[in-house]
Protein backbone atom coordinates (compact mmCIF):
# COMPACT_ATOMS: atom_id res chain seq x y z
CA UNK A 1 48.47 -69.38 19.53
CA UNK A 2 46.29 -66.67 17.47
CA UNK A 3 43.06 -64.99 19.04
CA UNK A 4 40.84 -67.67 19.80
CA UNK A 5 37.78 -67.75 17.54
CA UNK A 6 34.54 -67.60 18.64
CA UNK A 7 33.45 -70.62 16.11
CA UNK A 8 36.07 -72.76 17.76
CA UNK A 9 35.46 -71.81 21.21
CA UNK A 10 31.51 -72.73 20.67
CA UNK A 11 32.37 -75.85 18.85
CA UNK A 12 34.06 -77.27 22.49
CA UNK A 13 31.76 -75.70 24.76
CA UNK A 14 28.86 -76.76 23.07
CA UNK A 15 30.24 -80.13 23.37
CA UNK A 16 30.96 -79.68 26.71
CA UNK A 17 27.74 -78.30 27.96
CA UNK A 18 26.30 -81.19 26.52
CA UNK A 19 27.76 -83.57 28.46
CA UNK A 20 25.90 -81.98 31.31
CA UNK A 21 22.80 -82.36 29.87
CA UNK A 22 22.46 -79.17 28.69
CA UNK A 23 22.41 -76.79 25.14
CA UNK A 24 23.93 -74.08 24.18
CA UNK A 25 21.89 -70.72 24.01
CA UNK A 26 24.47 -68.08 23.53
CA UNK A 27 28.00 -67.57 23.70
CA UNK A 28 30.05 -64.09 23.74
CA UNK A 29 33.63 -63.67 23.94
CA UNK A 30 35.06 -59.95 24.99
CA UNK A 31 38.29 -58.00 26.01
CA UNK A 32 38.41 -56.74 29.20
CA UNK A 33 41.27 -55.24 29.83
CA UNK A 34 44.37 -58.46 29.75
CA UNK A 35 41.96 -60.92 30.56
CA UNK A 36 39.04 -62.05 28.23
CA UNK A 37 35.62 -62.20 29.18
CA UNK A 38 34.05 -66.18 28.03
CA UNK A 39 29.69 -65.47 29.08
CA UNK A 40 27.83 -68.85 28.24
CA UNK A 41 24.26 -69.31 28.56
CA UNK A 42 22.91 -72.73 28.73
CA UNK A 43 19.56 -73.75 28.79
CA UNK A 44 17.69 -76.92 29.11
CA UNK A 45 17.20 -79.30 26.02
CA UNK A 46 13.37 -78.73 24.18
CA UNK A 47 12.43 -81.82 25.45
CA UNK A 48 11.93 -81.11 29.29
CA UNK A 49 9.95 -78.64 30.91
CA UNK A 50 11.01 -76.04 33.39
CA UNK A 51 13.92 -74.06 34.49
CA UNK A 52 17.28 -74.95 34.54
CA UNK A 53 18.54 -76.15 37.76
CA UNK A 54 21.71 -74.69 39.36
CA UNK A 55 23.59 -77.94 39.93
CA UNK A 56 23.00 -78.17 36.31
CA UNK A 57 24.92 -75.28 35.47
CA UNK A 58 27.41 -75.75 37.83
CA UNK A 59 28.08 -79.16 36.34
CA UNK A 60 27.91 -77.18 32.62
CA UNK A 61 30.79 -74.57 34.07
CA UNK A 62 32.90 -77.33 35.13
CA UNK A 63 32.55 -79.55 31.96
CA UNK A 64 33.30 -76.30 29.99
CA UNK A 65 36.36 -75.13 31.81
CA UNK A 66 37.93 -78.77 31.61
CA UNK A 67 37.31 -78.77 28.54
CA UNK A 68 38.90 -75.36 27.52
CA UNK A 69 41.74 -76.17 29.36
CA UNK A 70 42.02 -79.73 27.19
CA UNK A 71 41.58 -77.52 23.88
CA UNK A 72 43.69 -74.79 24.43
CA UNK A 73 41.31 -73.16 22.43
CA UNK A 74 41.58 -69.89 24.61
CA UNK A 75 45.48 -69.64 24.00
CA UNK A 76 47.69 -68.15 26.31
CA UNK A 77 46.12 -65.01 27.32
CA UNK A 78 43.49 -65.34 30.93
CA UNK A 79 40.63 -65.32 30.58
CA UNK A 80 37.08 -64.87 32.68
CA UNK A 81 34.34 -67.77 32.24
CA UNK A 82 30.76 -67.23 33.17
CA UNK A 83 28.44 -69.92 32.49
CA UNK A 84 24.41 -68.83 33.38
CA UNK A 85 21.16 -69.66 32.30
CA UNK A 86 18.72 -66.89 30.74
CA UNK A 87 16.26 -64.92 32.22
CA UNK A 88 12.87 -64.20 32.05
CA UNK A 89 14.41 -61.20 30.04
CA UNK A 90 15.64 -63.34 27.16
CA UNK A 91 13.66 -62.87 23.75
CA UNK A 92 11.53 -65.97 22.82
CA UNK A 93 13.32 -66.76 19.51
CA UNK A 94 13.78 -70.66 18.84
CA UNK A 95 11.14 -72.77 19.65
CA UNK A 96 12.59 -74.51 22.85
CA UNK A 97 12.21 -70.76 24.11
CA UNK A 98 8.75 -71.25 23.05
CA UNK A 99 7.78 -74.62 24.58
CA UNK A 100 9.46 -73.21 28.09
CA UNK A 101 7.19 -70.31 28.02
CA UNK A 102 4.05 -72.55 27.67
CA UNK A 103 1.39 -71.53 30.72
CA UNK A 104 3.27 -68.28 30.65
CA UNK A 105 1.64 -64.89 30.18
CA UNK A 106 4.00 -63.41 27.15
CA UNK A 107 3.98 -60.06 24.52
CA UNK A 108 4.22 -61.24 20.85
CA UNK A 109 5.47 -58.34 17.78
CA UNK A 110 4.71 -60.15 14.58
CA UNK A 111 6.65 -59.82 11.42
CA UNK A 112 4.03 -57.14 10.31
CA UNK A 113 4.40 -55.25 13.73
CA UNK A 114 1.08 -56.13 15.50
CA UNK A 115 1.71 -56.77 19.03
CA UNK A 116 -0.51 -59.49 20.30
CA UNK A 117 -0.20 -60.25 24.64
CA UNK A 118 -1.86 -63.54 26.13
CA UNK A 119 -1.37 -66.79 28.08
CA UNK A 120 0.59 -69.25 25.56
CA UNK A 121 -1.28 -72.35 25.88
CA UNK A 122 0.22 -74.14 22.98
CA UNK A 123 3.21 -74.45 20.85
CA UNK A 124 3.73 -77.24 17.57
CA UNK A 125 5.11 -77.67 14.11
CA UNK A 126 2.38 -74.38 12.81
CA UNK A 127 3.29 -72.08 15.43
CA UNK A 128 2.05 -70.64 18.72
CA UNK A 129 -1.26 -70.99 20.14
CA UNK A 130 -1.92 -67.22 22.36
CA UNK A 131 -5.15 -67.49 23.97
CA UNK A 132 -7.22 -69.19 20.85
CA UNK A 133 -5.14 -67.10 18.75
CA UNK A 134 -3.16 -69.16 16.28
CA UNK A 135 0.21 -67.33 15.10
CA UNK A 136 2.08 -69.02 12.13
CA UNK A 137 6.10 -68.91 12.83
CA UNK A 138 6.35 -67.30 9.87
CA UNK A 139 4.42 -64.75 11.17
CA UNK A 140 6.35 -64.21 14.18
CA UNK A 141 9.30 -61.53 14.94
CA UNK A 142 9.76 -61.68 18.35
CA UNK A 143 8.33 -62.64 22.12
CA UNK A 144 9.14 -62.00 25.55
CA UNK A 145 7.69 -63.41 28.95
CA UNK A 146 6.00 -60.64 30.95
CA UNK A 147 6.51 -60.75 33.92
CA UNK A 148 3.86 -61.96 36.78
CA UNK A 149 3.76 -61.44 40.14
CA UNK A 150 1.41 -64.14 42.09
CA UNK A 151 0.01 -67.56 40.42
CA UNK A 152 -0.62 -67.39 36.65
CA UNK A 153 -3.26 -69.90 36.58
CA UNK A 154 -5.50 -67.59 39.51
CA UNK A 155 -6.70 -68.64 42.61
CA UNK A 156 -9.76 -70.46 41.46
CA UNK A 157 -7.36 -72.54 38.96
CA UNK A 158 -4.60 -74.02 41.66
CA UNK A 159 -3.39 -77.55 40.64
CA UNK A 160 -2.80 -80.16 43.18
């Protein structure tokens, strides 16, 4: 079999991941040295709220492996498969990033290059609500959660 190609190879994973309840969030296929390098991040659908938990993407690895293994997608040649969920390091991009990041303190570069840091207390079909700023998506280039050490909400603010 050819080179596998990264289209097909994210066609059966993203299948796969899905199947544990997961989505897709990035997928990178590399040489390294004979083997191949397969990194998958996964992340939790837009509909639920918080991180993604590690049985989660233990269950993702396994589906995906099976399931490359079924294909044959990968060929012949070994290869290395790493299946993670992102970081607080990962750019806030789609809005399932967005709606993760809600409660979160995070840095925001617009598409005219004003940078713009608050609490994101909202996110909906306009855009992003920073503080009682309201940014259109349009308007948007990039975020990124900063990161905080101790509870966001401050110790007068402590839900039960």
């Amino acid at each position: 079999m050819a080179a596998p190609q990264a289209d097909d190879v994210r066609r059966v994973a993203e299948v796969a991941v899905a199947r544990a309840g997961l989505v897709l969030d990035g997928l990178s296929l590399t040489a390294a040295g004979r083997r191949r390098l397969l990194r998958i991040d996964v992340d939790l659908p837009e509909d639920v709220e918080g991180g993604v938990p590690m049985d989660a993407v233990a269950a993702a690895s396994q589906q995906v492996s099976a399931a490359l293994d079924e294909s044959n997608v990968m060929g012949e040649q070994p290869y290395v498969l790493e299946v993670s969920s992102p970081g607080t390091d990962r750019p806030l991009t789609e809005r399932r990033h967005w709606l993760r990041a809600r409660k979160r303190l995070v840095q925001v570069t617009g598409t005219d290059g004003t940078r713009y840091e608050d609490r994101l207390t909202a996110v909906d079909d306009a855009g992003i609500t920073l503080g009682d700023r309201v940014l259109a998506w349009a308007d948007l280039k990039v975020g990124r959660v900063q990161v905080e050490f101790g509870d966001p909400s401050g110790p007068d603010q402590v839900e039960d």
